[in-house]
PDB file of N, CA and C in Angstrom:
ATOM      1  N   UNK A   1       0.838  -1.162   0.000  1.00  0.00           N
ATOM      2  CA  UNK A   1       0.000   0.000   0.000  1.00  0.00           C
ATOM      3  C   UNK A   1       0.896   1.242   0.000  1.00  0.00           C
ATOM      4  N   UNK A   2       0.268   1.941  -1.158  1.00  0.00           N
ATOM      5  CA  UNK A   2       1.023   3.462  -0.779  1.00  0.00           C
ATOM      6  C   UNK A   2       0.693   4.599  -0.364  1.00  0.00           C
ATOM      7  N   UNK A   3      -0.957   4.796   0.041  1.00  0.00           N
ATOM      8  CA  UNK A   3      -1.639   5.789   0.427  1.00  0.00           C
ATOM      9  C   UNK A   3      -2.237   5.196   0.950  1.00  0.00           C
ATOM     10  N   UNK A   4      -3.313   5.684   1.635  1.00  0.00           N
ATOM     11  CA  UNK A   4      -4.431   5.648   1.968  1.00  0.00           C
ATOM     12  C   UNK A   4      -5.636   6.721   2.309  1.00  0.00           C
ATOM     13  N   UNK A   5      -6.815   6.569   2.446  1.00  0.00           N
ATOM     14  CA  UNK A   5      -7.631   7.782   2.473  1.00  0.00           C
ATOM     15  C   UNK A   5      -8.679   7.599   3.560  1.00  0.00           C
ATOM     16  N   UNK A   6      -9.320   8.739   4.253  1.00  0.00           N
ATOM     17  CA  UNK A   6      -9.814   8.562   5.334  1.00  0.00           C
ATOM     18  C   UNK A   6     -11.307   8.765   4.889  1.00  0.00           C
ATOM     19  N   UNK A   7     -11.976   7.992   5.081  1.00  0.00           N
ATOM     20  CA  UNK A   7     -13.456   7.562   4.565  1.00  0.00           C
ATOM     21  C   UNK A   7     -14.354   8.662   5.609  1.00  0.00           C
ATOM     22  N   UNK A   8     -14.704   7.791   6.807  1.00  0.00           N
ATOM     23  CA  UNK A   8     -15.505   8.686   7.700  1.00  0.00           C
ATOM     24  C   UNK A   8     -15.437   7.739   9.134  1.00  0.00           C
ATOM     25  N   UNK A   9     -15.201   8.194  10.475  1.00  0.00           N
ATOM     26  CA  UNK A   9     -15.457   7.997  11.296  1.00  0.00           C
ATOM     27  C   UNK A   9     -13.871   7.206  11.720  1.00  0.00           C
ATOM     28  N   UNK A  10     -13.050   7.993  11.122  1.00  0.00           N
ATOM     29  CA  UNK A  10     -11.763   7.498  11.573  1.00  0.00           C
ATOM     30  C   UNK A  10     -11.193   6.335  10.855  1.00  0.00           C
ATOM     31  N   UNK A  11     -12.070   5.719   9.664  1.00  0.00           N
ATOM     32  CA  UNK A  11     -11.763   4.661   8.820  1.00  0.00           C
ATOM     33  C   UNK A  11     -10.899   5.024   7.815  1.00  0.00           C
ATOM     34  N   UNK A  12     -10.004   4.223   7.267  1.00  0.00           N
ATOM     35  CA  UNK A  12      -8.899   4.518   6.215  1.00  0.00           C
ATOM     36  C   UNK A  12      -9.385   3.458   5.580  1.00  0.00           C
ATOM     37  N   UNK A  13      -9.043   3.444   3.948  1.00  0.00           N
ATOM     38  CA  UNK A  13      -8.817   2.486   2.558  1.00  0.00           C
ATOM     39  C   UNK A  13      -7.723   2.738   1.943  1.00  0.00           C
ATOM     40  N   UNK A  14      -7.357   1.921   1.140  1.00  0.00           N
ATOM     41  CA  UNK A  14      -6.045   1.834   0.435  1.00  0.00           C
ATOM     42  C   UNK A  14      -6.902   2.865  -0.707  1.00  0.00           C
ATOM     43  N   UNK A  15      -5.715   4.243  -0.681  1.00  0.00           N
ATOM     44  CA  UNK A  15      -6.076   4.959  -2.180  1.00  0.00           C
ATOM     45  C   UNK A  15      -5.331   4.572  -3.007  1.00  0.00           C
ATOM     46  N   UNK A  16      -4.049   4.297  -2.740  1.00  0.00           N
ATOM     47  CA  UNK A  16      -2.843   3.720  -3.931  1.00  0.00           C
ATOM     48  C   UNK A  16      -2.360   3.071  -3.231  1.00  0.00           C
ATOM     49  N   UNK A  17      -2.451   1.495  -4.486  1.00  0.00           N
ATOM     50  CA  UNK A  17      -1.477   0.104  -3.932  1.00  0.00           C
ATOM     51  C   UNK A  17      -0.933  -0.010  -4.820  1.00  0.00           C
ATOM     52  N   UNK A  18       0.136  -0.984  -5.057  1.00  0.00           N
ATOM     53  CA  UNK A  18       1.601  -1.247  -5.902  1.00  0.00           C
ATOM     54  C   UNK A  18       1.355  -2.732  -5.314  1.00  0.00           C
ATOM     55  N   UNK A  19       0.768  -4.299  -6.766  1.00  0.00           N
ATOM     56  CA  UNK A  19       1.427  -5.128  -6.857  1.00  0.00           C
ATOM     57  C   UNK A  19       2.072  -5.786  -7.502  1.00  0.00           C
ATOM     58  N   UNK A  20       3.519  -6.501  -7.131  1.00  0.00           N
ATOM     59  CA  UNK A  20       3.833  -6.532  -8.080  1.00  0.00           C
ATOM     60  C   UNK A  20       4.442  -8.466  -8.400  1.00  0.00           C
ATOM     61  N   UNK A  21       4.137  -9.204  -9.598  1.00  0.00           N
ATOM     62  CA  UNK A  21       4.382 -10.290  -9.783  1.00  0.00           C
ATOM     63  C   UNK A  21       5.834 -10.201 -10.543  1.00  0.00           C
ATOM     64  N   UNK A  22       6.125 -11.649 -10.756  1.00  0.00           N
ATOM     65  CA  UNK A  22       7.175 -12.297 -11.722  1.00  0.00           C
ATOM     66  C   UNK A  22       6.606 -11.531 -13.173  1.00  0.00           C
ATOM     67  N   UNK A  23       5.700 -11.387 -13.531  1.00  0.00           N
ATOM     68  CA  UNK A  23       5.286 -10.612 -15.155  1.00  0.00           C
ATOM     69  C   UNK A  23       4.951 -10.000 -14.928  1.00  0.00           C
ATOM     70  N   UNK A  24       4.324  -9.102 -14.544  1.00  0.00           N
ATOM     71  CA  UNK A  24       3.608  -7.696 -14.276  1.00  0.00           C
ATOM     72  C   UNK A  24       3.481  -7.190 -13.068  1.00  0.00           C
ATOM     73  N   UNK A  25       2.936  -6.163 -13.051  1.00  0.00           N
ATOM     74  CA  UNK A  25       2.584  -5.577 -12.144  1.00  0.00           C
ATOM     75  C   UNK A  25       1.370  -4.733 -12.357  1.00  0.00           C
ATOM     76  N   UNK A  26       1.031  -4.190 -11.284  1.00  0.00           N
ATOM     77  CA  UNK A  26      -0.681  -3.689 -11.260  1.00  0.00           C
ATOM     78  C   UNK A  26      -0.655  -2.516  -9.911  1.00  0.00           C
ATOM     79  N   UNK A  27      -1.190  -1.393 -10.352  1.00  0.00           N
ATOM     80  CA  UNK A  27      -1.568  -0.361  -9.646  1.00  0.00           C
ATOM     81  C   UNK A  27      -2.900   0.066  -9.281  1.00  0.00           C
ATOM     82  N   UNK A  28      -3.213   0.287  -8.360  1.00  0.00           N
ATOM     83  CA  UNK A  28      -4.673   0.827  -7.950  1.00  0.00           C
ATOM     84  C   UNK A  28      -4.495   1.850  -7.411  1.00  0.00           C
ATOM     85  N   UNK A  29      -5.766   2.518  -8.192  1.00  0.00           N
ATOM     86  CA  UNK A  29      -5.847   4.160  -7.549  1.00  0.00           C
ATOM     87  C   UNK A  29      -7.484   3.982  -7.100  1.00  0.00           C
ATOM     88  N   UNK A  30      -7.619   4.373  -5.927  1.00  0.00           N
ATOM     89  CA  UNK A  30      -9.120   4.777  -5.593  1.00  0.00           C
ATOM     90  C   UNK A  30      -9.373   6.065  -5.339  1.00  0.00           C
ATOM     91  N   UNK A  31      -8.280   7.237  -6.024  1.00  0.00           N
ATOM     92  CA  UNK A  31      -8.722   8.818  -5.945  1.00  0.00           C
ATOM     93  C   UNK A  31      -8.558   8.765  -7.539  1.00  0.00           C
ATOM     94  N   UNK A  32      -9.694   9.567  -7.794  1.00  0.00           N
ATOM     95  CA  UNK A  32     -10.045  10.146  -8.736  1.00  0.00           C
ATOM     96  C   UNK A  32      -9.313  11.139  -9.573  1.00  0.00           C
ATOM     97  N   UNK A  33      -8.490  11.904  -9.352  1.00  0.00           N
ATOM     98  CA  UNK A  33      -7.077  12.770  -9.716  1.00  0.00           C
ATOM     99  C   UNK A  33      -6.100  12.335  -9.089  1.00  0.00           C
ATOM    100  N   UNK A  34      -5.182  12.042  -9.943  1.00  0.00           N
ATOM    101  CA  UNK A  34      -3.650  11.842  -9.714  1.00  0.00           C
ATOM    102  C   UNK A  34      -2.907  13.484 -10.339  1.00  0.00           C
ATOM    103  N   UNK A  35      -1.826  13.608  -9.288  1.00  0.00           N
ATOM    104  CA  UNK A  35      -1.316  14.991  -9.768  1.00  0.00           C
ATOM    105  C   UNK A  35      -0.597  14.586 -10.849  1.00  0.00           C
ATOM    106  N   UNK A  36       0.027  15.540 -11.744  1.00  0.00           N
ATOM    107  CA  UNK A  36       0.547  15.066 -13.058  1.00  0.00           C
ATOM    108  C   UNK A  36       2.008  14.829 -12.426  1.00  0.00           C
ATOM    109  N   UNK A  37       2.639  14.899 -11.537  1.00  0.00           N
ATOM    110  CA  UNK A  37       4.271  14.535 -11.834  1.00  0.00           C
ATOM    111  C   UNK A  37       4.361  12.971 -11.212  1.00  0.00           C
ATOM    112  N   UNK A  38       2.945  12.481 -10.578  1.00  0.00           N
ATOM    113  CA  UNK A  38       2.840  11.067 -10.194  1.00  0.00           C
ATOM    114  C   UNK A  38       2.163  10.589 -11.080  1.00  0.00           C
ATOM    115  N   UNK A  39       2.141  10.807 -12.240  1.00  0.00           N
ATOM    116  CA  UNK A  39       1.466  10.178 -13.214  1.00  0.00           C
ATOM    117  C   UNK A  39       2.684   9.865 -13.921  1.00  0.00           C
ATOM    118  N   UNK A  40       3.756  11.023 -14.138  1.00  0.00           N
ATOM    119  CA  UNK A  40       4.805  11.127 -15.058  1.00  0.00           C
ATOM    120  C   UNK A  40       6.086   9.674 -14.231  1.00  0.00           C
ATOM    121  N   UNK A  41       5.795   9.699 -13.304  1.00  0.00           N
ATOM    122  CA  UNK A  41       6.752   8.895 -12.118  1.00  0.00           C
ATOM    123  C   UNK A  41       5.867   7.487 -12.381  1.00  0.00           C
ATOM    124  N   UNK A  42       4.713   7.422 -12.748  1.00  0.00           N
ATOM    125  CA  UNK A  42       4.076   6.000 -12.756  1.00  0.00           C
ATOM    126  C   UNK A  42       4.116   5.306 -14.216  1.00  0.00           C
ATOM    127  N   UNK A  43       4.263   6.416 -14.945  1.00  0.00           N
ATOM    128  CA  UNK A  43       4.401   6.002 -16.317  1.00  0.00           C
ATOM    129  C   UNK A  43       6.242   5.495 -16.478  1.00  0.00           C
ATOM    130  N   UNK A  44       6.998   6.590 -15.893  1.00  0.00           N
ATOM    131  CA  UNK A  44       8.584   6.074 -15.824  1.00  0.00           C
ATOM    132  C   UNK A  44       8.661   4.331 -15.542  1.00  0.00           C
ATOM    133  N   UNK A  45       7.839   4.335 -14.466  1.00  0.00           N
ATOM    134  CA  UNK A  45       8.260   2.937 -13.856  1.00  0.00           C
ATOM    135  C   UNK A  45       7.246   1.793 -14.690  1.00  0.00           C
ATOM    136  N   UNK A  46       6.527   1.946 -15.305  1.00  0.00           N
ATOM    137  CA  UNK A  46       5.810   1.144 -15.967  1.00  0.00           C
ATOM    138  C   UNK A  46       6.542   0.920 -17.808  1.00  0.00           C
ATOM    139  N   UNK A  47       7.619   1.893 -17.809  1.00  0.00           N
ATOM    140  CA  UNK A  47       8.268   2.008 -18.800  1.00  0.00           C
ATOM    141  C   UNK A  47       8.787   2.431 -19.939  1.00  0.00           C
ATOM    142  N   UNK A  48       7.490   3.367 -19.774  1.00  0.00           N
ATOM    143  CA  UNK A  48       6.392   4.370 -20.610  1.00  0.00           C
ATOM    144  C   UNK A  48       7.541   5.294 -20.779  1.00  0.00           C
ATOM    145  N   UNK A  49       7.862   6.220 -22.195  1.00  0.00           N
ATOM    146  CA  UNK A  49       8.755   7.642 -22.312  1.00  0.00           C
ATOM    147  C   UNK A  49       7.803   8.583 -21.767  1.00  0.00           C
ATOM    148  N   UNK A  50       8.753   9.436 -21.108  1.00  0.00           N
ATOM    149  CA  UNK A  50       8.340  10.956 -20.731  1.00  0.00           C
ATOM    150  C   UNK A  50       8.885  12.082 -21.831  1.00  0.00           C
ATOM    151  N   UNK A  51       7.692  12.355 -22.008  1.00  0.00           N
ATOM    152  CA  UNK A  51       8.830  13.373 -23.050  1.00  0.00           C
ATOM    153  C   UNK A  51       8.860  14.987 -22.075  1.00  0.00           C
ATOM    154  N   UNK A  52       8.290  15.071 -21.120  1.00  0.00           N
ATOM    155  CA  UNK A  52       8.511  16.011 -20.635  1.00  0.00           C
ATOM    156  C   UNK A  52       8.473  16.632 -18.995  1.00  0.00           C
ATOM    157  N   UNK A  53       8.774  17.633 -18.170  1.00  0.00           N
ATOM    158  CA  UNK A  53       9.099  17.759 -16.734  1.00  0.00           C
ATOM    159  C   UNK A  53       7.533  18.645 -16.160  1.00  0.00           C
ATOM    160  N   UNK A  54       7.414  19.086 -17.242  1.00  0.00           N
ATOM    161  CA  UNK A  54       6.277  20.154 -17.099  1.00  0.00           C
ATOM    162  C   UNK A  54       4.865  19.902 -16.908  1.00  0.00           C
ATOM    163  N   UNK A  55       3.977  20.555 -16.342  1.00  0.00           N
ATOM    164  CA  UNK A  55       3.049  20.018 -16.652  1.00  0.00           C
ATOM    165  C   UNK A  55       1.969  20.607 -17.832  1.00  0.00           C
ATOM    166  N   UNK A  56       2.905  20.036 -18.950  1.00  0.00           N
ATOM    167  CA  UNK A  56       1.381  20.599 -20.365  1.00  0.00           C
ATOM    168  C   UNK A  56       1.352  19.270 -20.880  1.00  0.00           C
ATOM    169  N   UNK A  57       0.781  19.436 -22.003  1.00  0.00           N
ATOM    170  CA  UNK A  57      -0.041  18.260 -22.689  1.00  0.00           C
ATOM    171  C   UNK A  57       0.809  17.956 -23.770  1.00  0.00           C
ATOM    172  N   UNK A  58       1.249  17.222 -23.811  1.00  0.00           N
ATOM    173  CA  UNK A  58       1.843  16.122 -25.519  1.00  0.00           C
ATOM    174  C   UNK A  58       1.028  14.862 -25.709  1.00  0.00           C
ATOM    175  N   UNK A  59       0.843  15.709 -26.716  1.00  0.00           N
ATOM    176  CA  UNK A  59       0.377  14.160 -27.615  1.00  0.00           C
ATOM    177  C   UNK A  59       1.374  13.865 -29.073  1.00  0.00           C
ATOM    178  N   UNK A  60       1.824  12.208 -29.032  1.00  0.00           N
ATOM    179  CA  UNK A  60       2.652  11.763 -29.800  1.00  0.00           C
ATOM    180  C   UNK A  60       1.984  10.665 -30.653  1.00  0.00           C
ATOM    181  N   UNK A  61       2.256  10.467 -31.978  1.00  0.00           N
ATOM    182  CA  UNK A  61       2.088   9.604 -32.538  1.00  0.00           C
ATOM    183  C   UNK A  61       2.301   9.816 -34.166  1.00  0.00           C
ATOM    184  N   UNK A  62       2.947   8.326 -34.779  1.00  0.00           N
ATOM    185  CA  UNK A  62       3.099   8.650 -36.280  1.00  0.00           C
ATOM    186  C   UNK A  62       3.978   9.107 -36.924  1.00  0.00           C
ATOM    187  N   UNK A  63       4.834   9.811 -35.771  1.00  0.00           N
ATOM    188  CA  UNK A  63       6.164  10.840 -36.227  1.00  0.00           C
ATOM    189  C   UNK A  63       5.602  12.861 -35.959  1.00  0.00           C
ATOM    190  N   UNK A  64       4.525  12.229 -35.391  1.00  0.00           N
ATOM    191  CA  UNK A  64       4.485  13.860 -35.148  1.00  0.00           C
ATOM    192  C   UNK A  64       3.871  13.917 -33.433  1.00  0.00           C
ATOM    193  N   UNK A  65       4.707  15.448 -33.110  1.00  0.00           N
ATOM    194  CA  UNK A  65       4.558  15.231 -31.576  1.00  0.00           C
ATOM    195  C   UNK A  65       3.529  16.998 -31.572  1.00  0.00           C
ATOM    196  N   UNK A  66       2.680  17.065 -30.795  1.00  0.00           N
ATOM    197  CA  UNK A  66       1.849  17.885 -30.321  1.00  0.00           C
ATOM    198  C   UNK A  66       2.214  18.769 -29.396  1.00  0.00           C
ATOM    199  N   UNK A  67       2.405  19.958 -28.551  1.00  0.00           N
ATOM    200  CA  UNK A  67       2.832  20.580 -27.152  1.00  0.00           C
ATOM    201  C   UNK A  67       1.924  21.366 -27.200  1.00  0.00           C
ATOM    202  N   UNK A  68       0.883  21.117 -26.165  1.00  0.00           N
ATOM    203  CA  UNK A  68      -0.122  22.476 -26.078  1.00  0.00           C
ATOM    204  C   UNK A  68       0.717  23.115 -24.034  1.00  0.00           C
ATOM    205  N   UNK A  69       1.315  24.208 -24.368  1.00  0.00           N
ATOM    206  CA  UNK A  69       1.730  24.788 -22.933  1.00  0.00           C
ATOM    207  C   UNK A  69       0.501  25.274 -22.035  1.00  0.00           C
ATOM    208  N   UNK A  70       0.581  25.332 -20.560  1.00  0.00           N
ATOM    209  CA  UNK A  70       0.176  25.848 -19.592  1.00  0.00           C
ATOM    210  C   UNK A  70       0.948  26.944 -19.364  1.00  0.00           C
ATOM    211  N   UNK A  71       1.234  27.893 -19.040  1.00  0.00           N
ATOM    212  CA  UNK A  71       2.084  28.742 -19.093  1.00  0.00           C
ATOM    213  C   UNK A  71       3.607  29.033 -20.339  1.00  0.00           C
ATOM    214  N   UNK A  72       3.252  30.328 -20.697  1.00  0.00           N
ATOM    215  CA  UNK A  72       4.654  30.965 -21.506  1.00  0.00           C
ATOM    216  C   UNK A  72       6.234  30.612 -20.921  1.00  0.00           C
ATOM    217  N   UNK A  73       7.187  30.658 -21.842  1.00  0.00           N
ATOM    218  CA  UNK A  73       8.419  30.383 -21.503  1.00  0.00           C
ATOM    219  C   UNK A  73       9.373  29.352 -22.215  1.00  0.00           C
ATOM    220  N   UNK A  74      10.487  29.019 -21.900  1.00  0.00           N
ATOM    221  CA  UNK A  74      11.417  27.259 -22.396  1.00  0.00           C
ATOM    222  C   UNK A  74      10.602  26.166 -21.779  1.00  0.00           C
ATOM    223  N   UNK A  75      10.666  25.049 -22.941  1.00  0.00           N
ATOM    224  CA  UNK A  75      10.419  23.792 -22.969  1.00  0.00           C
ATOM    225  C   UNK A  75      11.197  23.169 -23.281  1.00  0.00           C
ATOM    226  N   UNK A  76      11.672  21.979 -22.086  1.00  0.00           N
ATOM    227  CA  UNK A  76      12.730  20.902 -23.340  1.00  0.00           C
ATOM    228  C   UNK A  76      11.757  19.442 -23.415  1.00  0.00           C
ATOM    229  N   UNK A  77      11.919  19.470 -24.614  1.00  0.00           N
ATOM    230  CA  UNK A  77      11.032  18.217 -24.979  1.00  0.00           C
ATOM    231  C   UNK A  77      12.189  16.728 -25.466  1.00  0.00           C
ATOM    232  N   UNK A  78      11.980  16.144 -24.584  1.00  0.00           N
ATOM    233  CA  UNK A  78      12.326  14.648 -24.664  1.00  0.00           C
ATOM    234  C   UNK A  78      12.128  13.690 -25.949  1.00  0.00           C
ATOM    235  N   UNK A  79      13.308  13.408 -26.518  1.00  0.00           N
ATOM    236  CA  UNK A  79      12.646  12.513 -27.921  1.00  0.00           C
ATOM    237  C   UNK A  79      13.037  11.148 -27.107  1.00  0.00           C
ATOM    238  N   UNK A  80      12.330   9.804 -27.660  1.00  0.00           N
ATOM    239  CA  UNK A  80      12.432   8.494 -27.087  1.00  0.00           C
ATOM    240  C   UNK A  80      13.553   7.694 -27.717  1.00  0.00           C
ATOM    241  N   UNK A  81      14.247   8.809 -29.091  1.00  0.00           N
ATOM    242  CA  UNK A  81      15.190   7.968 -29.424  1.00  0.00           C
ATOM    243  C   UNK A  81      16.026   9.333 -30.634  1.00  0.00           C
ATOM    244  N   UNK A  82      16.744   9.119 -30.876  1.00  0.00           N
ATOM    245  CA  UNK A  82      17.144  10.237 -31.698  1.00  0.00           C
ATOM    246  C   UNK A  82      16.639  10.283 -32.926  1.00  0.00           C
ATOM    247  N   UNK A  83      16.104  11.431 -33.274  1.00  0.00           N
ATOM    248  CA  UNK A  83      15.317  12.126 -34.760  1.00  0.00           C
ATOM    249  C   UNK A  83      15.641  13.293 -34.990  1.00  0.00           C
ATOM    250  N   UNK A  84      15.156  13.525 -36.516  1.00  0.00           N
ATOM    251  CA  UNK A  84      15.479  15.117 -36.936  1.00  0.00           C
ATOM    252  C   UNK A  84      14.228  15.791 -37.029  1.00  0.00           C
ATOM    253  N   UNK A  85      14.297  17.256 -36.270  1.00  0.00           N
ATOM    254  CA  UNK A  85      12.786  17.715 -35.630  1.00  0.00           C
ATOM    255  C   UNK A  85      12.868  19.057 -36.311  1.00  0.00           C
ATOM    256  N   UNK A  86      11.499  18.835 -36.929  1.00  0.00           N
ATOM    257  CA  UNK A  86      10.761  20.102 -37.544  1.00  0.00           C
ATOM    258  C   UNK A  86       9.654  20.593 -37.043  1.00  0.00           C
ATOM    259  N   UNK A  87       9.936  21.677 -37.347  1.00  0.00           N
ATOM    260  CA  UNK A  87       8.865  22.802 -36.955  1.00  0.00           C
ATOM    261  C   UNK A  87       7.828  22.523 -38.109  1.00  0.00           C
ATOM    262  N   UNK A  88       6.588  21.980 -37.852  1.00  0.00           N
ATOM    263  CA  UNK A  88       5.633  22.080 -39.217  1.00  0.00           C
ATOM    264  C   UNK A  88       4.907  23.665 -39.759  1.00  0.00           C
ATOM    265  N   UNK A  89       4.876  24.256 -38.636  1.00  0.00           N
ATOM    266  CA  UNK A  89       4.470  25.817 -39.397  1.00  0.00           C
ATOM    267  C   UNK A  89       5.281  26.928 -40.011  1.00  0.00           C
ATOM    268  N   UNK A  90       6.933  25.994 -39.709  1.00  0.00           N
ATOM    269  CA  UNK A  90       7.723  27.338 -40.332  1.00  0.00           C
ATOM    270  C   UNK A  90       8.335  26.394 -41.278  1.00  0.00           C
ATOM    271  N   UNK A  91       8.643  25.132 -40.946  1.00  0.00           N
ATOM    272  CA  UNK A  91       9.366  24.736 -42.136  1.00  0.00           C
ATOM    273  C   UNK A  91      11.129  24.474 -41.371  1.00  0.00           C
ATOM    274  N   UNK A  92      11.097  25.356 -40.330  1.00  0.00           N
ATOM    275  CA  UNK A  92      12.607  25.493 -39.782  1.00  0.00           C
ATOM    276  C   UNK A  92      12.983  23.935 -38.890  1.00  0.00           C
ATOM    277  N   UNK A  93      14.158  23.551 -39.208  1.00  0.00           N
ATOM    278  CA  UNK A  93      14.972  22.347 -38.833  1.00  0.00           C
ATOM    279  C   UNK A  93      14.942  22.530 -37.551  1.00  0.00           C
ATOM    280  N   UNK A  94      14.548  21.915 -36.711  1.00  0.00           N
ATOM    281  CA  UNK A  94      14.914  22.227 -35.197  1.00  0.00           C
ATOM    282  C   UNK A  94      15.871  21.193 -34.553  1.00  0.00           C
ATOM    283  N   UNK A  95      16.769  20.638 -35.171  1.00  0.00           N
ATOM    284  CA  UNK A  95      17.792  19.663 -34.806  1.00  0.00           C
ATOM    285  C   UNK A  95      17.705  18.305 -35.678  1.00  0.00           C
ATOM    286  N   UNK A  96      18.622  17.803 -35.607  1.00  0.00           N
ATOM    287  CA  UNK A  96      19.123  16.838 -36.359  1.00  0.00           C
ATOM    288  C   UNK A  96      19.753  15.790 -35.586  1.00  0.00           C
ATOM    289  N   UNK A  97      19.509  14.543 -35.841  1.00  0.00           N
ATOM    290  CA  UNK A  97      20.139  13.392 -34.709  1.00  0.00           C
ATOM    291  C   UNK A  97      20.194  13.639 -33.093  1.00  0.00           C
ATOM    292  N   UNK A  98      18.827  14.394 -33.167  1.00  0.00           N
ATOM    293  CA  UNK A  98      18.758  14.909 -31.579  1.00  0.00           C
ATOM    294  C   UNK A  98      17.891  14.107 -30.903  1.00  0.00           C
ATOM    295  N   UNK A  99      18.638  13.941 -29.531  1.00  0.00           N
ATOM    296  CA  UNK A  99      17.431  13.532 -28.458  1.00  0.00           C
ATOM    297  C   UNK A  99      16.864  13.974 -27.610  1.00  0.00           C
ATOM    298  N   UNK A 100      16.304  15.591 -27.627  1.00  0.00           N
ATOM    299  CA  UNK A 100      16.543  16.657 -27.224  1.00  0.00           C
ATOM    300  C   UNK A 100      16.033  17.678 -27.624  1.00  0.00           C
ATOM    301  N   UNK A 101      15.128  18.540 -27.543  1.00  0.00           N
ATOM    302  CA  UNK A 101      14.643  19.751 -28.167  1.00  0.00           C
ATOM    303  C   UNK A 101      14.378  21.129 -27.131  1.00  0.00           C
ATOM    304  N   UNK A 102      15.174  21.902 -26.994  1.00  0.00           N
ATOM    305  CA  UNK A 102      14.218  23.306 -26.213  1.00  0.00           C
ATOM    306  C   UNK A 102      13.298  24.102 -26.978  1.00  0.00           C
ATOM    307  N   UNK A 103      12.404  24.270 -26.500  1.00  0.00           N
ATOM    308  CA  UNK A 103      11.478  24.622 -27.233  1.00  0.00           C
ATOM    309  C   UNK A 103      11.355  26.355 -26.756  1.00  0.00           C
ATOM    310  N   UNK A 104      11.154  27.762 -26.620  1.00  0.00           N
ATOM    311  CA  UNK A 104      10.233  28.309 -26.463  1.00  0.00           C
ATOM    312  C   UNK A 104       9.260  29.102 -27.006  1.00  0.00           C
ATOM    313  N   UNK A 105       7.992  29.336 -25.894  1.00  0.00           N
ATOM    314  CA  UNK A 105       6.780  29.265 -26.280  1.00  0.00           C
ATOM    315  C   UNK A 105       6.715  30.912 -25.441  1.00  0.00           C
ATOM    316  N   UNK A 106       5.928  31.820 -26.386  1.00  0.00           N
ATOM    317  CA  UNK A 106       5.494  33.053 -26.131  1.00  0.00           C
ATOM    318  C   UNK A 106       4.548  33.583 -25.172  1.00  0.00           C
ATOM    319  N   UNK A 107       4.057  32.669 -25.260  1.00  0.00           N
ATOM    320  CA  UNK A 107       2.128  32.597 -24.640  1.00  0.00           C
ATOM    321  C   UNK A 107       1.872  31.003 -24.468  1.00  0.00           C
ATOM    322  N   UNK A 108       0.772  31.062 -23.557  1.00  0.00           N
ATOM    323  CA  UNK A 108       0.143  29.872 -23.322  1.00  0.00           C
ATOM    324  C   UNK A 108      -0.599  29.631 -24.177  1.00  0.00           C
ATOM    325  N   UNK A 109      -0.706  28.227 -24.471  1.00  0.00           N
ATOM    326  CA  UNK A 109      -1.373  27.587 -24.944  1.00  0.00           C
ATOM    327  C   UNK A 109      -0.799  27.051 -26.340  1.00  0.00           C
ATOM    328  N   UNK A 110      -0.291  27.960 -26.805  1.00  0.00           N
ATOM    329  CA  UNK A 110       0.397  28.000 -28.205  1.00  0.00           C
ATOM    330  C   UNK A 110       1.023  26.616 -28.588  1.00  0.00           C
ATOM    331  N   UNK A 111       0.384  25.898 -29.288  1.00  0.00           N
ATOM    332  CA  UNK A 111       1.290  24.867 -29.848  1.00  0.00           C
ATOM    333  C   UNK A 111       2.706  24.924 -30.674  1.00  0.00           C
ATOM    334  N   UNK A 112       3.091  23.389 -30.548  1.00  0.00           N
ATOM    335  CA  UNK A 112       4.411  23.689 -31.334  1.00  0.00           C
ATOM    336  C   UNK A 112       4.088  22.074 -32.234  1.00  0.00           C
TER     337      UNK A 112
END
């Protein structure tokens, strides 16, 4: 067990358990929101790439990666293996045999 949560009248339940076998393993959540950097830490250990520290939104797939930001500023975005990364609205090379991208972003929300 890795949490637990207090029901009513002084009672606790397991909110997050961790088991784990010879082939798999299995997580239970009984809260309804997980914060995003224990999501990013549950996905690490399950094996899953992170492509990022922050908390905005990527979506990947196909050869093309998505960044919608929560706040303006640098992004470094995580590749899962080395590629050559373009910018699709300008056309501009954003690295070559990189595993690695800083990104920045002007404004929120702004995709890249």
């Amino acid at each position: 067990m890795l949490g637990r949560r207090l029901l009513h009248q002084g009672r606790h339940e397991p909110a997050l358990a961790l088991k784990e076998w010879a082939t798999h393993r299995s997580l239970y959540s009984g809260v309804p929101l997980l914060p995003a950097g224990l999501l990013r830490n549950i996905a690490r250990y399950a094996g899953c790439h992170v492509y990022t520290e922050e908390n905005d939104v990527v979506m990947a797939g196909r050869g093309l990666i998505t960044y919608h930001t929560v706040a303006p500023g640098e992004r470094t975005l995580q590749l899962p293996e080395k590629a050559t990364v373009w910018d699709i609205f300008s056309g501009e090379c954003l690295g070559e045999g990189v595993e690695e991208v800083t990104l920045e972003f002007e404004r929120r929300g702004r995709g890249w």
